[in-house]
C-alpha atoms as a PDB file:
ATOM      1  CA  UNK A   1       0.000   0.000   0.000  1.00  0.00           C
ATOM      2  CA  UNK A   2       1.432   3.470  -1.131  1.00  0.00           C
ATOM      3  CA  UNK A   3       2.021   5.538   1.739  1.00  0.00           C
ATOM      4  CA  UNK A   4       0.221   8.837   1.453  1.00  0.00           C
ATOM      5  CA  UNK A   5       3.107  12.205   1.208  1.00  0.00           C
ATOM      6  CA  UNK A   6       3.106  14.467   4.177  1.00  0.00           C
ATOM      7  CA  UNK A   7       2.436  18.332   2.242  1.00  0.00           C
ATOM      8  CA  UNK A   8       2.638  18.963  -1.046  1.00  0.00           C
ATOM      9  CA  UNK A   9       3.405  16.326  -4.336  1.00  0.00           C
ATOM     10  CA  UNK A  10       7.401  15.904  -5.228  1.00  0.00           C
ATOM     11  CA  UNK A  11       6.440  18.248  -8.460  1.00  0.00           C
ATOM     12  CA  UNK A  12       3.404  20.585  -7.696  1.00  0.00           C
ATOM     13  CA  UNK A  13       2.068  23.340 -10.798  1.00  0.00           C
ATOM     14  CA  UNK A  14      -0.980  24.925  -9.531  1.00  0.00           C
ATOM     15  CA  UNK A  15      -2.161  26.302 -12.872  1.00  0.00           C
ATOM     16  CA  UNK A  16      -0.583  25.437 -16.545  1.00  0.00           C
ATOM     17  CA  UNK A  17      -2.188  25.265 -19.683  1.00  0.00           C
ATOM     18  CA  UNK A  18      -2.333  22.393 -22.521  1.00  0.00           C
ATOM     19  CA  UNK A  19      -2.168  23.248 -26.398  1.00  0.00           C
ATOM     20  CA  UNK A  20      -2.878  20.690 -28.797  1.00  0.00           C
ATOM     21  CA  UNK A  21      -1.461  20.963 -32.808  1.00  0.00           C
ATOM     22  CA  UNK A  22      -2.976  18.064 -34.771  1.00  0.00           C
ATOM     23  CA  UNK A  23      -0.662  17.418 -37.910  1.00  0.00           C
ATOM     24  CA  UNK A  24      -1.304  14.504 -40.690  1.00  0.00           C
ATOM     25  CA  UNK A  25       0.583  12.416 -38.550  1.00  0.00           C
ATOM     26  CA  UNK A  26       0.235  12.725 -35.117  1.00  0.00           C
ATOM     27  CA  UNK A  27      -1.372  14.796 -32.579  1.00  0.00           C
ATOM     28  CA  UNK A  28       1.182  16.896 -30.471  1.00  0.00           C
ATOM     29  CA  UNK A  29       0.614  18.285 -26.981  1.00  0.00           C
ATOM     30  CA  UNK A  30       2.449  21.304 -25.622  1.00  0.00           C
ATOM     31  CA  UNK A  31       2.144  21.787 -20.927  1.00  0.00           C
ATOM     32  CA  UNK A  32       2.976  25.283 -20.790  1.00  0.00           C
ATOM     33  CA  UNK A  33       3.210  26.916 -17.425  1.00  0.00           C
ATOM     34  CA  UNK A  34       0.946  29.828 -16.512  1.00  0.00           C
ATOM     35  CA  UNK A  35       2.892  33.112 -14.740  1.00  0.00           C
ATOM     36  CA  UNK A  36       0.896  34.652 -11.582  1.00  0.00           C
ATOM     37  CA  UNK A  37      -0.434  37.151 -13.774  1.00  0.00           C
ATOM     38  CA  UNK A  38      -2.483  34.433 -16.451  1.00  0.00           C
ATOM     39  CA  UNK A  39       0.516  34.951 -19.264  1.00  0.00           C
ATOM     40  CA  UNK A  40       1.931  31.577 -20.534  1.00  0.00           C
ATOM     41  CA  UNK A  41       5.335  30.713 -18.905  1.00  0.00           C
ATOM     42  CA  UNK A  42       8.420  28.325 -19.711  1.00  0.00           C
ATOM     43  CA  UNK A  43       6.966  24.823 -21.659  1.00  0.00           C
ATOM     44  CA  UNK A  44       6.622  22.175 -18.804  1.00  0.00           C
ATOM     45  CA  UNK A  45       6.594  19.073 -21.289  1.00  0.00           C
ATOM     46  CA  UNK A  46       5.636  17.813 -24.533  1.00  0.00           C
ATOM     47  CA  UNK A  47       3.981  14.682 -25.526  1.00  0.00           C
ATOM     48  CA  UNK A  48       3.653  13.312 -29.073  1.00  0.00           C
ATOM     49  CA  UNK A  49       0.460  11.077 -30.046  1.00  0.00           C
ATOM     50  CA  UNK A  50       0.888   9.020 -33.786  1.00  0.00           C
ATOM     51  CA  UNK A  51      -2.432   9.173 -35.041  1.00  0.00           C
ATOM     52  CA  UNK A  52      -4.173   5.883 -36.268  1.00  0.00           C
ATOM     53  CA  UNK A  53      -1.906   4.005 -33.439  1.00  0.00           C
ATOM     54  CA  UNK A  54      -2.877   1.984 -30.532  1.00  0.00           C
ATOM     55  CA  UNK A  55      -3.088   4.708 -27.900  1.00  0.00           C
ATOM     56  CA  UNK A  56      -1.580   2.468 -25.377  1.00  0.00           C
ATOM     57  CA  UNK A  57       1.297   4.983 -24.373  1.00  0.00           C
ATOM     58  CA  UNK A  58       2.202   8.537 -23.925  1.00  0.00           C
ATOM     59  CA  UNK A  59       5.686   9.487 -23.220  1.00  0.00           C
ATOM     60  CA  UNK A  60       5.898  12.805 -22.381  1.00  0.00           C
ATOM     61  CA  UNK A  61       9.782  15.129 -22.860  1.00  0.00           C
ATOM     62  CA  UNK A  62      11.300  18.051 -21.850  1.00  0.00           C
ATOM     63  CA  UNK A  63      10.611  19.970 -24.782  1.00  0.00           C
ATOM     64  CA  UNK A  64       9.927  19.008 -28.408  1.00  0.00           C
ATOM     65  CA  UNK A  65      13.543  18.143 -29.045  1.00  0.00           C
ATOM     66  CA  UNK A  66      12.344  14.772 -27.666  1.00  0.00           C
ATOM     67  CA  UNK A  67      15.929  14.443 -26.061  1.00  0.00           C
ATOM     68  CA  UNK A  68      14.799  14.257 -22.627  1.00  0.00           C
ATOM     69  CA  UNK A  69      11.968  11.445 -21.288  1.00  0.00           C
ATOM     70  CA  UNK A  70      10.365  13.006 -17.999  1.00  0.00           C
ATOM     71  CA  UNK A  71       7.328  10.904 -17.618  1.00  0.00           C
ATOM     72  CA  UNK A  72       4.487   8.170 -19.480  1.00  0.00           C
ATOM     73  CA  UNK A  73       1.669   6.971 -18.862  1.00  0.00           C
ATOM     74  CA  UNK A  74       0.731   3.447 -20.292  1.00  0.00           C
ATOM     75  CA  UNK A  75      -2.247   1.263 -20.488  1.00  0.00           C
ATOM     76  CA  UNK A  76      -2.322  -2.019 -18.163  1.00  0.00           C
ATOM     77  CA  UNK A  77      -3.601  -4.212 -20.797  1.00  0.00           C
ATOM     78  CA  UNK A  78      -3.116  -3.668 -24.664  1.00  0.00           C
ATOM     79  CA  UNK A  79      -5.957  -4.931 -25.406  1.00  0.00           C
ATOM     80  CA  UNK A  80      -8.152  -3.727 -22.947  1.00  0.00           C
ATOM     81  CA  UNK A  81      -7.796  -0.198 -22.299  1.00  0.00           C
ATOM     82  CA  UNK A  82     -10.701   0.016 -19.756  1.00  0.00           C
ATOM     83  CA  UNK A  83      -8.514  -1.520 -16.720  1.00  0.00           C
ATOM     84  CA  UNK A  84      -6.563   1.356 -16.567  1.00  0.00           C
ATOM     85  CA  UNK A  85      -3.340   3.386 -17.018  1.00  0.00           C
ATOM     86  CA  UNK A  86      -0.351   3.717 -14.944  1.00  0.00           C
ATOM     87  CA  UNK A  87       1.395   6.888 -14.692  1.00  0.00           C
ATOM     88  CA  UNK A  88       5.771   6.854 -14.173  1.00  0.00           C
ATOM     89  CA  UNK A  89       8.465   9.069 -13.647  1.00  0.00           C
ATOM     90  CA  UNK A  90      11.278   9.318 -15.924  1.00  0.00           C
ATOM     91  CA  UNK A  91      12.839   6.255 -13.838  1.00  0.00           C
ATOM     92  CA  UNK A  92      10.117   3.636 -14.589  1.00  0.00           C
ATOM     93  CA  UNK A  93       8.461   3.936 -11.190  1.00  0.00           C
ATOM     94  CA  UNK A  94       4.380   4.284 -10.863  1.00  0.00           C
ATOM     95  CA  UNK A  95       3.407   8.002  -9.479  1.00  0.00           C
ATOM     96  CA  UNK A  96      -0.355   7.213  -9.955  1.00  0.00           C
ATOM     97  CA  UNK A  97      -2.792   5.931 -12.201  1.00  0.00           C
ATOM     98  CA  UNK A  98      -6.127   6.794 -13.777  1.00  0.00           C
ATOM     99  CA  UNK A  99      -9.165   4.633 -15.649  1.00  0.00           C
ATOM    100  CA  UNK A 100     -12.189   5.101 -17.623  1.00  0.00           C
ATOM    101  CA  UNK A 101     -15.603   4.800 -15.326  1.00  0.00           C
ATOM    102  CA  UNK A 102     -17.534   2.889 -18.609  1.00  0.00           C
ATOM    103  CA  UNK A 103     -20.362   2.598 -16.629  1.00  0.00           C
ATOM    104  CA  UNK A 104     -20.847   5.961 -15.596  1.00  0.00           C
ATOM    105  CA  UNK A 105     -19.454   7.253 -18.584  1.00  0.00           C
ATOM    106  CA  UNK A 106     -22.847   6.192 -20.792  1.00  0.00           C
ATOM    107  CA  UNK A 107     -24.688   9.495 -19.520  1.00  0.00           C
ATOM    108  CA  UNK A 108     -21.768  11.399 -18.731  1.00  0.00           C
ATOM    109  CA  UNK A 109     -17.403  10.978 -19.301  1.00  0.00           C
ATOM    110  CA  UNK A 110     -16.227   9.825 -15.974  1.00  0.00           C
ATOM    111  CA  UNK A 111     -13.139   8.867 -14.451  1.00  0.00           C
ATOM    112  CA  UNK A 112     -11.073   8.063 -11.583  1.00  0.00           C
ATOM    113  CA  UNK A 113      -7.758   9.344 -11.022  1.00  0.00           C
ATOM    114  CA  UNK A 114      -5.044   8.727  -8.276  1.00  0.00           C
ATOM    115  CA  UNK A 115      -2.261   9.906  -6.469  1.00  0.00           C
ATOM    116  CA  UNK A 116      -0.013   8.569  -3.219  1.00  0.00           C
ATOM    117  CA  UNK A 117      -2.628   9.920  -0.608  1.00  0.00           C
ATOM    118  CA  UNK A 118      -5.279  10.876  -3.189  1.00  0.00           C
ATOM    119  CA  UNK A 119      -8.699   8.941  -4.935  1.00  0.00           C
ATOM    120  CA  UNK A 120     -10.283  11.371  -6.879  1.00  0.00           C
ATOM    121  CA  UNK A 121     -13.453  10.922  -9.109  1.00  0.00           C
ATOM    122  CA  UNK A 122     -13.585  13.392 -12.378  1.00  0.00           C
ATOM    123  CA  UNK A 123     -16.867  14.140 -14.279  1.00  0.00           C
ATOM    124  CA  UNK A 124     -17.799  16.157 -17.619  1.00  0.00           C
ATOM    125  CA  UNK A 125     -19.466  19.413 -15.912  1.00  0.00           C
ATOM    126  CA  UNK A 126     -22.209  19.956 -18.411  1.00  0.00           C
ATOM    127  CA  UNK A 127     -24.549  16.928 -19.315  1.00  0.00           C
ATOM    128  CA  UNK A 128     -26.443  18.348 -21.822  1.00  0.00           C
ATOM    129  CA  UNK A 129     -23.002  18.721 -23.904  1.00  0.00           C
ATOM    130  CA  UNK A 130     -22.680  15.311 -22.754  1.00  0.00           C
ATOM    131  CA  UNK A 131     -25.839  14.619 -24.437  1.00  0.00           C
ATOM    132  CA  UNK A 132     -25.285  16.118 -27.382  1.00  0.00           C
ATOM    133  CA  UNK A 133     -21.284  14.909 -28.090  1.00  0.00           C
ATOM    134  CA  UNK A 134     -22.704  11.099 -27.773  1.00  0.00           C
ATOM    135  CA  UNK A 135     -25.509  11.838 -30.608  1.00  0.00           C
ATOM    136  CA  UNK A 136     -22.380  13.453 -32.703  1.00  0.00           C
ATOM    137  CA  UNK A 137     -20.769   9.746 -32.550  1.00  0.00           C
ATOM    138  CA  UNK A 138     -22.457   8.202 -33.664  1.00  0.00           C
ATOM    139  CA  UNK A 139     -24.247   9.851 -36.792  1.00  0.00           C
ATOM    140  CA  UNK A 140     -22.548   8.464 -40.298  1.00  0.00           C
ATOM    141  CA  UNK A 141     -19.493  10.239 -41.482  1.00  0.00           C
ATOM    142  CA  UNK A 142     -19.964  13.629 -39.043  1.00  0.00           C
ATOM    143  CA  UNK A 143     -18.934  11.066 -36.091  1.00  0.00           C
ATOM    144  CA  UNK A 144     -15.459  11.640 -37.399  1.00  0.00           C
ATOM    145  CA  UNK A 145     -15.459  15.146 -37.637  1.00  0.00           C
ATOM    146  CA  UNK A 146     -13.474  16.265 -34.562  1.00  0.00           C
ATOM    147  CA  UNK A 147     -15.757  17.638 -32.309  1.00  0.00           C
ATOM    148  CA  UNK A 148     -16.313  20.976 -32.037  1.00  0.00           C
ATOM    149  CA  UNK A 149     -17.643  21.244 -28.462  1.00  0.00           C
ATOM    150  CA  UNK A 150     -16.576  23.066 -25.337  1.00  0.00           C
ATOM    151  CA  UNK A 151     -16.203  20.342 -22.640  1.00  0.00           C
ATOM    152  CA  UNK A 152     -14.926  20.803 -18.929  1.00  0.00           C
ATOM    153  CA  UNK A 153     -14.092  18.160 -16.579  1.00  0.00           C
ATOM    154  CA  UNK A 154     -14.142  18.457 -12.415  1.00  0.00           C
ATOM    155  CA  UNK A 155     -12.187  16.474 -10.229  1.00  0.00           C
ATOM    156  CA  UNK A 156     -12.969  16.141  -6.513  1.00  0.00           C
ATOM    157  CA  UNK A 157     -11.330  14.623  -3.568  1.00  0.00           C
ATOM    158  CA  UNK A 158     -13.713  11.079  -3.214  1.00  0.00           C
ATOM    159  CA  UNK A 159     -13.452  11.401   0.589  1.00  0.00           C
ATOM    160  CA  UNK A 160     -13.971  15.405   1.357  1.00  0.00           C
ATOM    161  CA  UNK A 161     -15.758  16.360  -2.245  1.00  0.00           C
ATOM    162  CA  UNK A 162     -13.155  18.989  -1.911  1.00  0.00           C
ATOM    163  CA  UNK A 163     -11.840  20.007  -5.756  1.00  0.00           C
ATOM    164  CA  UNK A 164      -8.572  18.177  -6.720  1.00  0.00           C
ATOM    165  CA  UNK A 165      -8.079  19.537 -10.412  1.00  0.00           C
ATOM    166  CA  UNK A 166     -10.254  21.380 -12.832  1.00  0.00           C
ATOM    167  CA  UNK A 167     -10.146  20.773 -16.938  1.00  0.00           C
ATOM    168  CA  UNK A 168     -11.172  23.505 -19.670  1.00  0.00           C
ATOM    169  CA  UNK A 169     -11.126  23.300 -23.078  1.00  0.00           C
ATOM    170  CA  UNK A 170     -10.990  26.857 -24.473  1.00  0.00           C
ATOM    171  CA  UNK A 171     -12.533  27.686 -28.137  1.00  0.00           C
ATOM    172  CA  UNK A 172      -9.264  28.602 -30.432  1.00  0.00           C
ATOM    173  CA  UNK A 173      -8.052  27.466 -33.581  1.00  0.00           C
ATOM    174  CA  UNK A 174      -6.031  24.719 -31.896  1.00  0.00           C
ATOM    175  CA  UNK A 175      -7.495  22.857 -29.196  1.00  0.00           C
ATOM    176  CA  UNK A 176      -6.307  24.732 -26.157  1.00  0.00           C
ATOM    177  CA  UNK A 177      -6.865  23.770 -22.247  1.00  0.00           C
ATOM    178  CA  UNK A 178      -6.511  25.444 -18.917  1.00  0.00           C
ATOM    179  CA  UNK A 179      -6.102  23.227 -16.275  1.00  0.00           C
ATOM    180  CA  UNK A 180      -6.179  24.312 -12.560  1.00  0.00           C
ATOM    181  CA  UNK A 181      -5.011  22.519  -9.369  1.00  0.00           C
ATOM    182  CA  UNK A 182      -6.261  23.589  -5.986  1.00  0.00           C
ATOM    183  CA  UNK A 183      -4.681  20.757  -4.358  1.00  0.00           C
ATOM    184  CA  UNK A 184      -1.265  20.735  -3.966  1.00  0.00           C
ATOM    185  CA  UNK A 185      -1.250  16.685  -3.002  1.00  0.00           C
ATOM    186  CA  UNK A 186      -1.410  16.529  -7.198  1.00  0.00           C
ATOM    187  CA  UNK A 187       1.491  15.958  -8.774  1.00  0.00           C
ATOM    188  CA  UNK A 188       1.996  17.648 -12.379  1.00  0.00           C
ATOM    189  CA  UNK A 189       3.160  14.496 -14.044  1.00  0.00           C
ATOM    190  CA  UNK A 190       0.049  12.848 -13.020  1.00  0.00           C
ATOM    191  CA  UNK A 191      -2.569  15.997 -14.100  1.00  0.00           C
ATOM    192  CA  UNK A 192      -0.860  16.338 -17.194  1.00  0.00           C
ATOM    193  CA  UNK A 193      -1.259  12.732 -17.837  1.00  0.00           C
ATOM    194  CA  UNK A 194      -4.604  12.812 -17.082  1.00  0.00           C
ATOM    195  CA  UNK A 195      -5.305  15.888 -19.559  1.00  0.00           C
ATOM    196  CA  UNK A 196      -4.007  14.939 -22.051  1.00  0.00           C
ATOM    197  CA  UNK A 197      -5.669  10.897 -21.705  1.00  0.00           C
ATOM    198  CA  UNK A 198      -8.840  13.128 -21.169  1.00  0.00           C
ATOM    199  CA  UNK A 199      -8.221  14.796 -25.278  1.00  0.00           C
ATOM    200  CA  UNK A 200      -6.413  11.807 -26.242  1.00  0.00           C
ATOM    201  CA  UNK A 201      -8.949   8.987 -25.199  1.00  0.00           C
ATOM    202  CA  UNK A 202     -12.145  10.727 -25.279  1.00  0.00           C
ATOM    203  CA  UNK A 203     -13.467   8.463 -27.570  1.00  0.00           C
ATOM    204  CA  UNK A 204     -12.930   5.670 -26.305  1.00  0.00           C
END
């Protein structure tokens, strides 16, 4: 059993912001850090998704140099993406982990994402965009559109329904998110992971 961390989590970002480029070939994801004052800081990390590919793994880098490995996340089973995803540091070890609530998920996305100390349970905020995203699937040819919605997702603490991290999607002519993180038990790695699985995975 992990033991939970006294204060805050080894690398803690209260607010940063994701922007997603989709080329021919892959979908790349840019963690930017946001300054005091709402301006975008220094680039936190930057992820690389091949399009058309098992979405098993994310390895996230430094920068886009892709010199540097900092941190992954990776599905338990290949071939069954619904028991989960571990999250590891740039040494292979597990810093938390995150699955698909399927069940839940038929009305509303839902997940559940976790940290050493920390079970959170993450829902999409609006349900009527909910609604309306599941007819878009699944009408002939439009389905693969990408969609054009604004969709938010809410994370809370499952034992004090205190809020863990918040997810935006912003309208722009890239897919852009602002992520907040009121608690400081969150690692980075681990939100990050989770944002982008949240744009990455969405369909699934």
């Amino acid at each position: 059993m992990t033991v939970p961390p006294q204060g805050p989590a080894p690398m803690y970002v209260p607010a940063f912001s994701m922007k997603q480029r989709i080329t021919l070939m892959a979908n790349r994801y840019e963690l930017i850090s946001t300054n005091p004052d709402g301006t975008d800081g220094p680039m936190l990390a930057f992820a690389q998704q091949k399009r058309m590919a098992f979405k098993e793994q994310v390895t996230f880098y430094a920068d886009d140099s892709k010199s540097q490995a900092v941190f992954s996340f990776k599905a338990r089973k290949r071939l069954d993406l619904g028991s989960g995803y571990d999250v590891f540091d740039a040494n292979g070890q597990a810093i938390g982990w995150f699955k698909k609530d399927f069940g839940k998920s038929l009305l509303r996305s839902s997940w559940q994402l976790s940290s050493p100390g920390l079970e959170t349970d993450g829902t999409e905020r609006n349900p009527t965009i909910a609604a309306v995203r599941r007819i878009w699937q699944f009408v002939p040819f439009v389905g693969e559109i990408p969609l054009p919605f604004i969709f938010h997702f809410d994370f809370k603490d499952r034992a004090t329904g205190q809020p863990v991290l918040s997810v935006e999607r912003k309208v722009s002519v890239r897919d852009r998110y602002r992520i907040s993180v009121p608690d400081s038990r969150l690692d980075f790695r681990v939100a990050a992971a989770m944002t982008v699985a949240l744009d990455a995975l969405q369909s699934r």
